[in-house]
N, C-alpha and C. Protein backbone atom coordinates (compact mmCIF):
# COMPACT_ATOMS: atom_id res chain seq x y z
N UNK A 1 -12.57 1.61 17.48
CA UNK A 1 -11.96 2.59 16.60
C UNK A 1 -10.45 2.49 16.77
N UNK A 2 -10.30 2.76 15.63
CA UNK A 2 -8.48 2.32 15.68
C UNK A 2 -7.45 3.82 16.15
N UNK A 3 -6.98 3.72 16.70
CA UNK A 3 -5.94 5.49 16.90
C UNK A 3 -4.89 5.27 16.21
N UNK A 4 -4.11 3.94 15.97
CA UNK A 4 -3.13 4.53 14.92
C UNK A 4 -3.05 2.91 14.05
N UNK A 5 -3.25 3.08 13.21
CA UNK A 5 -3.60 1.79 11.65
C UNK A 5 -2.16 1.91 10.83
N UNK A 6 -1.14 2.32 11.35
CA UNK A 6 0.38 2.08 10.62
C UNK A 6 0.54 0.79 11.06
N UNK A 7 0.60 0.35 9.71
CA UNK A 7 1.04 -1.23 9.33
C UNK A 7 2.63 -1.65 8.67
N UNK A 8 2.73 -2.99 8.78
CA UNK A 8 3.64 -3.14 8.03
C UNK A 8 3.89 -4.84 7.50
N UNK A 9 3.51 -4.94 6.22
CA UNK A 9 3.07 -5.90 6.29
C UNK A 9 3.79 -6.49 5.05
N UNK A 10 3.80 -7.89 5.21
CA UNK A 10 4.72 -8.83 4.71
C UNK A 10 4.24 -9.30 3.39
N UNK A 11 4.56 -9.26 2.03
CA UNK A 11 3.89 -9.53 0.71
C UNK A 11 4.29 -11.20 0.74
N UNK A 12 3.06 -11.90 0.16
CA UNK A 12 3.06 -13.39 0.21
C UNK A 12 3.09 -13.64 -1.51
N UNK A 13 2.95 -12.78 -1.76
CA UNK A 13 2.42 -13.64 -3.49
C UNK A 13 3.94 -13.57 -4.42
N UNK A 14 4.11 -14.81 -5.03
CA UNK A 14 5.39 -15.01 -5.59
C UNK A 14 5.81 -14.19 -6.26
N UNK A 15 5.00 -13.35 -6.71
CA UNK A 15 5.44 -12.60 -8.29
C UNK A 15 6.00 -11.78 -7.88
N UNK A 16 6.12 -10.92 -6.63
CA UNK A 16 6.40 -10.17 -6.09
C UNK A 16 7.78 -9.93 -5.33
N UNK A 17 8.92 -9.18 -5.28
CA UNK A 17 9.64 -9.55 -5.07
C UNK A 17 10.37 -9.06 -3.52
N UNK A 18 10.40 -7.83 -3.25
CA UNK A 18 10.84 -7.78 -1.85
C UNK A 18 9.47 -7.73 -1.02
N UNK A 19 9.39 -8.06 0.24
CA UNK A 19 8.60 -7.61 1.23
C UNK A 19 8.58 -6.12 1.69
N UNK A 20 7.61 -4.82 0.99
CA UNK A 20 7.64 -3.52 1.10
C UNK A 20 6.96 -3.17 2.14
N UNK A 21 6.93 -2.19 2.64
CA UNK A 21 6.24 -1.45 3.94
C UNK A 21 6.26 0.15 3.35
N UNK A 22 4.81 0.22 4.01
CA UNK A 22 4.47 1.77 3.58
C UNK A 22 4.33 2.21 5.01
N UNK A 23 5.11 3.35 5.44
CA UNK A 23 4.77 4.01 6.78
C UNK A 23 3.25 4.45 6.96
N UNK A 24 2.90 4.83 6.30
CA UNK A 24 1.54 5.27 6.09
C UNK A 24 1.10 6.71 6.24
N UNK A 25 0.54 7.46 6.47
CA UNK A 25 0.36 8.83 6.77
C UNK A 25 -1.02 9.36 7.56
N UNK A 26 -1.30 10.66 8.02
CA UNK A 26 -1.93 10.96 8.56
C UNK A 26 -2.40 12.22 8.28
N UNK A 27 -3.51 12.49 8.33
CA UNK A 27 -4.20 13.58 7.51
C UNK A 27 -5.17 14.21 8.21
N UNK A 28 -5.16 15.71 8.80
CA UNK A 28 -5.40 16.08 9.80
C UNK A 28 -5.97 17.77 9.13
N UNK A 29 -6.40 18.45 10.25
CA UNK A 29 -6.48 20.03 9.53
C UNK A 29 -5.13 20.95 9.07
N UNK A 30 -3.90 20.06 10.25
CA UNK A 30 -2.55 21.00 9.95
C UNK A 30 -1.91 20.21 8.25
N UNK A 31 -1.92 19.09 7.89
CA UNK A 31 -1.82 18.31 6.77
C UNK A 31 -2.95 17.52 6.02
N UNK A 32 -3.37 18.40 5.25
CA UNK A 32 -4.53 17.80 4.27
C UNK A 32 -3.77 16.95 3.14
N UNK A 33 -2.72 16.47 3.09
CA UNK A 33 -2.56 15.86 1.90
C UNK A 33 -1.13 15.08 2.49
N UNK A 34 -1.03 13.89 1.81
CA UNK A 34 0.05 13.03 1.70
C UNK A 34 0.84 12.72 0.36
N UNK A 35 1.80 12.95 -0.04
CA UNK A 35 2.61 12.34 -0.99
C UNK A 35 2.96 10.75 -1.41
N UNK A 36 2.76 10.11 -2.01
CA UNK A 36 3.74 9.12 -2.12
C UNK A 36 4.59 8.77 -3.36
N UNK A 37 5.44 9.16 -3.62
CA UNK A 37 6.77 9.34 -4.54
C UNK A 37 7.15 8.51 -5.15
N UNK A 38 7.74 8.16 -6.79
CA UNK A 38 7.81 6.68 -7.11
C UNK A 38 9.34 6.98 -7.17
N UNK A 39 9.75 5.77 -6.81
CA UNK A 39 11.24 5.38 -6.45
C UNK A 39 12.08 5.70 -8.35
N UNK A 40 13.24 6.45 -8.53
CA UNK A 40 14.00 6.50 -9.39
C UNK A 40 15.05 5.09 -9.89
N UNK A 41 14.46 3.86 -9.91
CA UNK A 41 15.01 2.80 -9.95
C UNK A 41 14.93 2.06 -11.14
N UNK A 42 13.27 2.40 -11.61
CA UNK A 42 13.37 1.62 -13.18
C UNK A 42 12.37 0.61 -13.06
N UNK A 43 12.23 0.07 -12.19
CA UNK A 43 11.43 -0.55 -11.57
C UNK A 43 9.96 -0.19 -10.78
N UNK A 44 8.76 -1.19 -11.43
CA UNK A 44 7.79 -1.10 -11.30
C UNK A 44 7.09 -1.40 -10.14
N UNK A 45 6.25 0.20 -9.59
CA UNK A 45 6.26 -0.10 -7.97
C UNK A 45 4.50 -0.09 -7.76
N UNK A 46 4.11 -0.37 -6.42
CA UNK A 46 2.78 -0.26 -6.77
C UNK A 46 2.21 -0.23 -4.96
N UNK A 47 1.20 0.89 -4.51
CA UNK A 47 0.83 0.92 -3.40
C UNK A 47 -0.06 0.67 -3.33
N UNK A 48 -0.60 -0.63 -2.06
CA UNK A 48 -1.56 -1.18 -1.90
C UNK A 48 -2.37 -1.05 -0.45
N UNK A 49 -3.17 0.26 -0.85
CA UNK A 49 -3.54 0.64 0.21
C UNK A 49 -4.71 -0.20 0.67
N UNK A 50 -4.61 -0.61 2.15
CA UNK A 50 -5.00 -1.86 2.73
C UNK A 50 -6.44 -0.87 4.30
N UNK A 51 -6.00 0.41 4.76
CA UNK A 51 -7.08 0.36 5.50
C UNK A 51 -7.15 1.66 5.89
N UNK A 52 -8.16 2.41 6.08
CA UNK A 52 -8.23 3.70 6.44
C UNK A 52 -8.94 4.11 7.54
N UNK A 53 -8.61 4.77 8.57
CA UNK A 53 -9.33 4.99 9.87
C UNK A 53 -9.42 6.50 10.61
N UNK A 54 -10.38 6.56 11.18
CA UNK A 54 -10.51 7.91 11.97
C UNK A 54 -9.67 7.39 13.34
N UNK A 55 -9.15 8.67 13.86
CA UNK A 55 -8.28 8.82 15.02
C UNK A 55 -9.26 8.94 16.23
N UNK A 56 -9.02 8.32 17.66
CA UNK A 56 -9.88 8.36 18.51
C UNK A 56 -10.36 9.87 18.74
N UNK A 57 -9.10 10.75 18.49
CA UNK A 57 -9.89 12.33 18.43
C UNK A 57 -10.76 12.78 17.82
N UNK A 58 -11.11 12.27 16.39
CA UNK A 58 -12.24 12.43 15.36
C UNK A 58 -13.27 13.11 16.17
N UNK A 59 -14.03 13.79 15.57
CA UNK A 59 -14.85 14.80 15.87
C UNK A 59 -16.30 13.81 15.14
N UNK A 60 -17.42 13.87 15.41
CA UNK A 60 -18.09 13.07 14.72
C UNK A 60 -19.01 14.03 13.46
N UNK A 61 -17.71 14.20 12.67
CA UNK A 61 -18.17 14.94 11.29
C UNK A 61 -17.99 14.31 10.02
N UNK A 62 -18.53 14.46 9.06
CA UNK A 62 -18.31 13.66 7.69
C UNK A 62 -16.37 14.37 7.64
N UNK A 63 -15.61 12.82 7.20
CA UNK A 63 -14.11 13.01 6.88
C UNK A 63 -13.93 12.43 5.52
N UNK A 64 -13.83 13.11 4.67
CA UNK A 64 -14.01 12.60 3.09
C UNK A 64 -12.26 12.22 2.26
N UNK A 65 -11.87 11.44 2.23
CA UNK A 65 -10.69 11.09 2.22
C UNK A 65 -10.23 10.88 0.63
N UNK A 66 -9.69 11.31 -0.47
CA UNK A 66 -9.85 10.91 -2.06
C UNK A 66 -8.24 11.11 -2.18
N UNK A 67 -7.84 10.14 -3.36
CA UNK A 67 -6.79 9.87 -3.66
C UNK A 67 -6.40 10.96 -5.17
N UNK A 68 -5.71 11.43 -5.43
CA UNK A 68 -5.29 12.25 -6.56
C UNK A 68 -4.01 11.53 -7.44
N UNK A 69 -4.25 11.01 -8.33
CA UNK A 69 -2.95 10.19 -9.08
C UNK A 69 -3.49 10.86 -10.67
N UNK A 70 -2.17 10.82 -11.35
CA UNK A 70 -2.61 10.66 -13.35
C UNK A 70 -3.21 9.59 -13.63
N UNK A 71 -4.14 9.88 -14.36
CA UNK A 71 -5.38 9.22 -15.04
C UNK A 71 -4.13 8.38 -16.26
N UNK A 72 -5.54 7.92 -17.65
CA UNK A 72 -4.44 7.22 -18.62
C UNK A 72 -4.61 8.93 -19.72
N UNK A 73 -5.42 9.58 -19.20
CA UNK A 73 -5.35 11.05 -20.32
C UNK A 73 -4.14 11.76 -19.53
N UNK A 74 -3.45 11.50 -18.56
CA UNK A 74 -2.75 12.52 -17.96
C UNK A 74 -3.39 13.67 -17.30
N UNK A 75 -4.38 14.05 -16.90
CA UNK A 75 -5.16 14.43 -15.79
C UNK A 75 -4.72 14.30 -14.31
N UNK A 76 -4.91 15.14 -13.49
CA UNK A 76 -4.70 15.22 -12.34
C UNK A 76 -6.38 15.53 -12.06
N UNK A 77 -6.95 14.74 -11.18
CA UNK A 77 -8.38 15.04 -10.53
C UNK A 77 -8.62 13.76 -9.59
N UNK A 78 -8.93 14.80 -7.80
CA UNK A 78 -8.64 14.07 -7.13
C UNK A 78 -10.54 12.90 -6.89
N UNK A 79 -10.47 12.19 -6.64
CA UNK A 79 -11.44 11.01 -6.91
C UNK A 79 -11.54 10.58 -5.30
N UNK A 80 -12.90 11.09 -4.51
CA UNK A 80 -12.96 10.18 -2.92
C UNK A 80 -12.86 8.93 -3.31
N UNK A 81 -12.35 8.41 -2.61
CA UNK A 81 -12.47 7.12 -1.80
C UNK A 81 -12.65 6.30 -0.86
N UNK A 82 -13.28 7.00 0.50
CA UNK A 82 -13.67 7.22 1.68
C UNK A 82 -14.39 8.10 2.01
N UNK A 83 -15.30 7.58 3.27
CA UNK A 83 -16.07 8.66 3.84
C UNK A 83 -16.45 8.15 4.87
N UNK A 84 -15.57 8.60 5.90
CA UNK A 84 -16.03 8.33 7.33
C UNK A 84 -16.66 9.06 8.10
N UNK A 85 -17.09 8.79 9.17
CA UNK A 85 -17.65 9.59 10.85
C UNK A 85 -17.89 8.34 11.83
N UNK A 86 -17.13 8.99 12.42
CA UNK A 86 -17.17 8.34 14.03
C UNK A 86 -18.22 7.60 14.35
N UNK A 87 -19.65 8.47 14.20
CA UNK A 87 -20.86 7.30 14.73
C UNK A 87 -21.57 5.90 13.53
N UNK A 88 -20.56 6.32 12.50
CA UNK A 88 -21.37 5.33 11.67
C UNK A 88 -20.35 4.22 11.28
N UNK A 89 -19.53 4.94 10.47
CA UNK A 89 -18.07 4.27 9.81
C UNK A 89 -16.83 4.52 10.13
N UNK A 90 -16.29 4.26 11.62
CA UNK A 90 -14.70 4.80 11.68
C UNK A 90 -13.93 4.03 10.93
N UNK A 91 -13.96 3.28 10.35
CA UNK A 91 -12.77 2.39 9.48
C UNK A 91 -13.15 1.35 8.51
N UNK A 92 -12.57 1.50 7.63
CA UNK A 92 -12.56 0.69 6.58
C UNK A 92 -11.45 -0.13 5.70
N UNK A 93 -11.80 -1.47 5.62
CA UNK A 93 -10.52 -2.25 5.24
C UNK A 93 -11.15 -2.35 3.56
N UNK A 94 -9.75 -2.38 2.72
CA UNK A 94 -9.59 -1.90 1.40
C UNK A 94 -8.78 -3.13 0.74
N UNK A 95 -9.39 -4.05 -0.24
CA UNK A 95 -8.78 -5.23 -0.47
C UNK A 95 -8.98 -4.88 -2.34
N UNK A 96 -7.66 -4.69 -2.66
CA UNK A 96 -7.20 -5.06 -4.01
C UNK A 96 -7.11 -3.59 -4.82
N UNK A 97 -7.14 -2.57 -3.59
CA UNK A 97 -6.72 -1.22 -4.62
C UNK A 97 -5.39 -0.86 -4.62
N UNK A 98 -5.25 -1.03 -5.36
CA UNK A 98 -3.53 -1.07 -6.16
C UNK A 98 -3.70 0.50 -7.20
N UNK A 99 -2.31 1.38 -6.60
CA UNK A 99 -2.50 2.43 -7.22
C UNK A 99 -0.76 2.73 -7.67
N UNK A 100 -0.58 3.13 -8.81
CA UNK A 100 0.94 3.30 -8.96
C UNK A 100 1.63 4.57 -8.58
N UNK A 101 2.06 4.95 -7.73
CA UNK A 101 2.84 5.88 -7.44
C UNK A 101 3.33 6.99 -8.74
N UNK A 102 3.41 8.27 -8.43
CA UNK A 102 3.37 9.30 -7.55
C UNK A 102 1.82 9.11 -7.06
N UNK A 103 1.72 9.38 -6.00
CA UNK A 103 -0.17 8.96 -5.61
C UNK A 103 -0.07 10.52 -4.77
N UNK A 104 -1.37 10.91 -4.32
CA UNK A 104 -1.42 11.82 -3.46
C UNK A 104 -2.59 11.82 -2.64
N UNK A 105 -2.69 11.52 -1.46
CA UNK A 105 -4.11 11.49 -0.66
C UNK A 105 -4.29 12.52 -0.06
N UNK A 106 -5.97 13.31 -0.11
CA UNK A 106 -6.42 14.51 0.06
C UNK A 106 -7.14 14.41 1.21
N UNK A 107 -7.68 15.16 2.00
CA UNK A 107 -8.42 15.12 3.59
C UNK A 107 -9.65 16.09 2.60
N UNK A 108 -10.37 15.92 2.09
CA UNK A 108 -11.56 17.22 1.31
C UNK A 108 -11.99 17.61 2.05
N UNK A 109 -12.77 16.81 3.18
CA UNK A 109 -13.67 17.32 4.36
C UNK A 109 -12.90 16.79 5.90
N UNK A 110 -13.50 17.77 6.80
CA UNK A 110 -13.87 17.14 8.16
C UNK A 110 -12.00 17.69 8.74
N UNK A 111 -11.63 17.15 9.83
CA UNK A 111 -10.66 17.71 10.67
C UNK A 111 -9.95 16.83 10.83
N UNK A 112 -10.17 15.49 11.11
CA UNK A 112 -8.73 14.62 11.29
C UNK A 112 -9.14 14.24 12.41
N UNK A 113 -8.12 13.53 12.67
CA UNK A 113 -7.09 12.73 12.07
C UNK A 113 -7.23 11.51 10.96
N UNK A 114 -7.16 11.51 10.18
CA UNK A 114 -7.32 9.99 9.65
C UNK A 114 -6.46 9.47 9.52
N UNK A 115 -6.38 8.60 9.48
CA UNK A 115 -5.19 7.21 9.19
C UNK A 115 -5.40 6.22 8.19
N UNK A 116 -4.13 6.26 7.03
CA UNK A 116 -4.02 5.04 6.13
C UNK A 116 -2.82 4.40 5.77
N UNK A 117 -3.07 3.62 5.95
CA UNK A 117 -1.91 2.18 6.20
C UNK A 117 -2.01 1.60 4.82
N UNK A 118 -0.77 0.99 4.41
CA UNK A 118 -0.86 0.06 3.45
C UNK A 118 0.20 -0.67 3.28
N UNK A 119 0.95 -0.84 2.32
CA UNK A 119 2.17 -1.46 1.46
C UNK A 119 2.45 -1.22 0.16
N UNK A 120 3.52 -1.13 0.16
CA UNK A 120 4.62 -0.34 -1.13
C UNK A 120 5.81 -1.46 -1.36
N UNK A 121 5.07 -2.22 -3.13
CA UNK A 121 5.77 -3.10 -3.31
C UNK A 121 6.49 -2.97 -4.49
N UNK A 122 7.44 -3.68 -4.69
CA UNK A 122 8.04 -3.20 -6.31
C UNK A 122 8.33 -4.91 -6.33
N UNK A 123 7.51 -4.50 -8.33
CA UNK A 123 7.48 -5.61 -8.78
C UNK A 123 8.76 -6.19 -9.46
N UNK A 124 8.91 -7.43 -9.98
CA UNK A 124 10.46 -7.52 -10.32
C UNK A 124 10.25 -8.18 -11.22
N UNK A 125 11.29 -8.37 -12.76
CA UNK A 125 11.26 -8.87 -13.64
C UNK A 125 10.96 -10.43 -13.87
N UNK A 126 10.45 -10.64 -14.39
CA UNK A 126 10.01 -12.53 -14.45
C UNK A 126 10.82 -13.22 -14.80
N UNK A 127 11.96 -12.72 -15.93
CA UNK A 127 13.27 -13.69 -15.88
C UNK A 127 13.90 -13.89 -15.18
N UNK A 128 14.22 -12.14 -14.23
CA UNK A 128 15.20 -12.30 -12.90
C UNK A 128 14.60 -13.41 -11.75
N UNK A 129 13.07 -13.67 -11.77
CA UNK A 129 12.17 -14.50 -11.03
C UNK A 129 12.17 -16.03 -11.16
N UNK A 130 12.32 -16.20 -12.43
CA UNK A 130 12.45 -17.47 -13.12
C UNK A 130 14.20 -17.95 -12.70
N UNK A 131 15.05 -17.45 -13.06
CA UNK A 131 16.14 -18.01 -13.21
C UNK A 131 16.24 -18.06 -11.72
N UNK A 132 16.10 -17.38 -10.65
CA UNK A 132 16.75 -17.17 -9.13
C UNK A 132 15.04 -18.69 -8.81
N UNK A 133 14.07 -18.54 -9.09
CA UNK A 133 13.62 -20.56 -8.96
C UNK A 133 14.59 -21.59 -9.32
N UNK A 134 14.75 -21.26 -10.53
CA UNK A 134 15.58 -22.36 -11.54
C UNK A 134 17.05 -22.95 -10.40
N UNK A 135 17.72 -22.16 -10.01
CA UNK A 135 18.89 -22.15 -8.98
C UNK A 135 18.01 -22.79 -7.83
N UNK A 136 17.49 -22.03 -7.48
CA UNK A 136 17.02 -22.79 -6.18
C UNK A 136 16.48 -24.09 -6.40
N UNK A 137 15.47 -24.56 -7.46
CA UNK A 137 15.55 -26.14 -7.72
C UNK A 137 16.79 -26.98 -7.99
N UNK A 138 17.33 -26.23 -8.88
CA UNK A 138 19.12 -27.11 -8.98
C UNK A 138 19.63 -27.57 -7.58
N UNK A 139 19.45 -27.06 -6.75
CA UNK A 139 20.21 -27.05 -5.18
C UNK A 139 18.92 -27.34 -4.77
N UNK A 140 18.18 -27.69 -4.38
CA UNK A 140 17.26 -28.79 -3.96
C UNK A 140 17.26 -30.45 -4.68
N UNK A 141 17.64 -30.24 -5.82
CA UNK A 141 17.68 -31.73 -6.76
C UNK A 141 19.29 -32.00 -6.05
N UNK A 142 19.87 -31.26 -6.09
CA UNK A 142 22.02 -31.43 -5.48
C UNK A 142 21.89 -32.18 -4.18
N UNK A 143 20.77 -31.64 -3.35
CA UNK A 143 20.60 -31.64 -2.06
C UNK A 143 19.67 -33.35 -1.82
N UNK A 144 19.24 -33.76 -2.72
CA UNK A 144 18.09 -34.61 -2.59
C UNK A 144 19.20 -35.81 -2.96
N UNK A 145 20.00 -35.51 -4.05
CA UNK A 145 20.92 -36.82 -4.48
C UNK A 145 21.92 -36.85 -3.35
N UNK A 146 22.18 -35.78 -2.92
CA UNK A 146 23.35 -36.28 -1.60
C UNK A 146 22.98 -37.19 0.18
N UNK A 147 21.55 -36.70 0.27
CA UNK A 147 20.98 -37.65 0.65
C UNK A 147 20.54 -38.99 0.61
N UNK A 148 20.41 -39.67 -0.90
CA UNK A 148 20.47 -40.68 -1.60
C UNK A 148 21.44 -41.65 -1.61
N UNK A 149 23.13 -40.66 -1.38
CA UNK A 149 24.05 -41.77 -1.85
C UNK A 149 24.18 -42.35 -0.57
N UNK A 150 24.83 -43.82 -0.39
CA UNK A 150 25.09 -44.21 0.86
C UNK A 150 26.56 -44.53 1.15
């Protein structure tokens, strides 16, 4: 069982443009809920929550864990997405849920602690992507002929 699942982890896929880190949060009886806020930048961000775990303190009770974001009707309704206990399921790894910020994670049941870790990436325009390749091949081809001459 994991006691603390704060990650921070390095984005590999090209399209993507800085390497983001989500502190992660913790959700307990004194904090049933977490925020996560979308950045005032203009730019398209996206949290990729990667793993969720009970705290070695966990009590061995159902911990029902659901995420609350706007729907495409504009709705607010929070939706589980977890459900742990200690003797069966303390943790679970989460591959490809991508949720767009403002997000909000709820504790519905059980006492805590839980723990969820992820990454908070912002995506970046494909021209700004394209042209900053384009440069970097120019100066690899610059770099390849100066090697060449004798």
């Amino acid at each position: 069982m994991c006691t603390k699942c704060f990650l921070k982890l390095r984005v590999l896929r090209k399209d993507l443009s800085t390497p983001g880190t989500w502190d992660g949060c913790q959700l307990n009886t004194g904090t049933r809920s977490c925020v996560v806020k979308e950045d005032d930048d203009f730019l398209e961000h996206l949290l990729m929550l990667r793993t969720i775990c009970l705290g070695a303190e966990a009590r061995d009770e159902l911990h029902v864990v659901a995420v609350d974001s706007k729907n495409t009707y504009g709705d607010h309704k929070p939706v589980p997405i977890a459900a742990l206990r200690t003797s069966v399921l303390p943790m679970i790894s989460l591959k490809g849920l991508e949720l767009v910020p403002p997000v909000t994670f709820v504790l519905q049941c059980g006492a805590g602690p839980v723990y969820l870790s992820g990454q908070h990436v912002t995506l970046e325009d494909d021209a700004k992507s394209e042209a900053h390749e384009e440069e970097l091949s120019e100066e690899n081809v610059g770099d390849e002929d100066d090697v060449r001459a004798p």
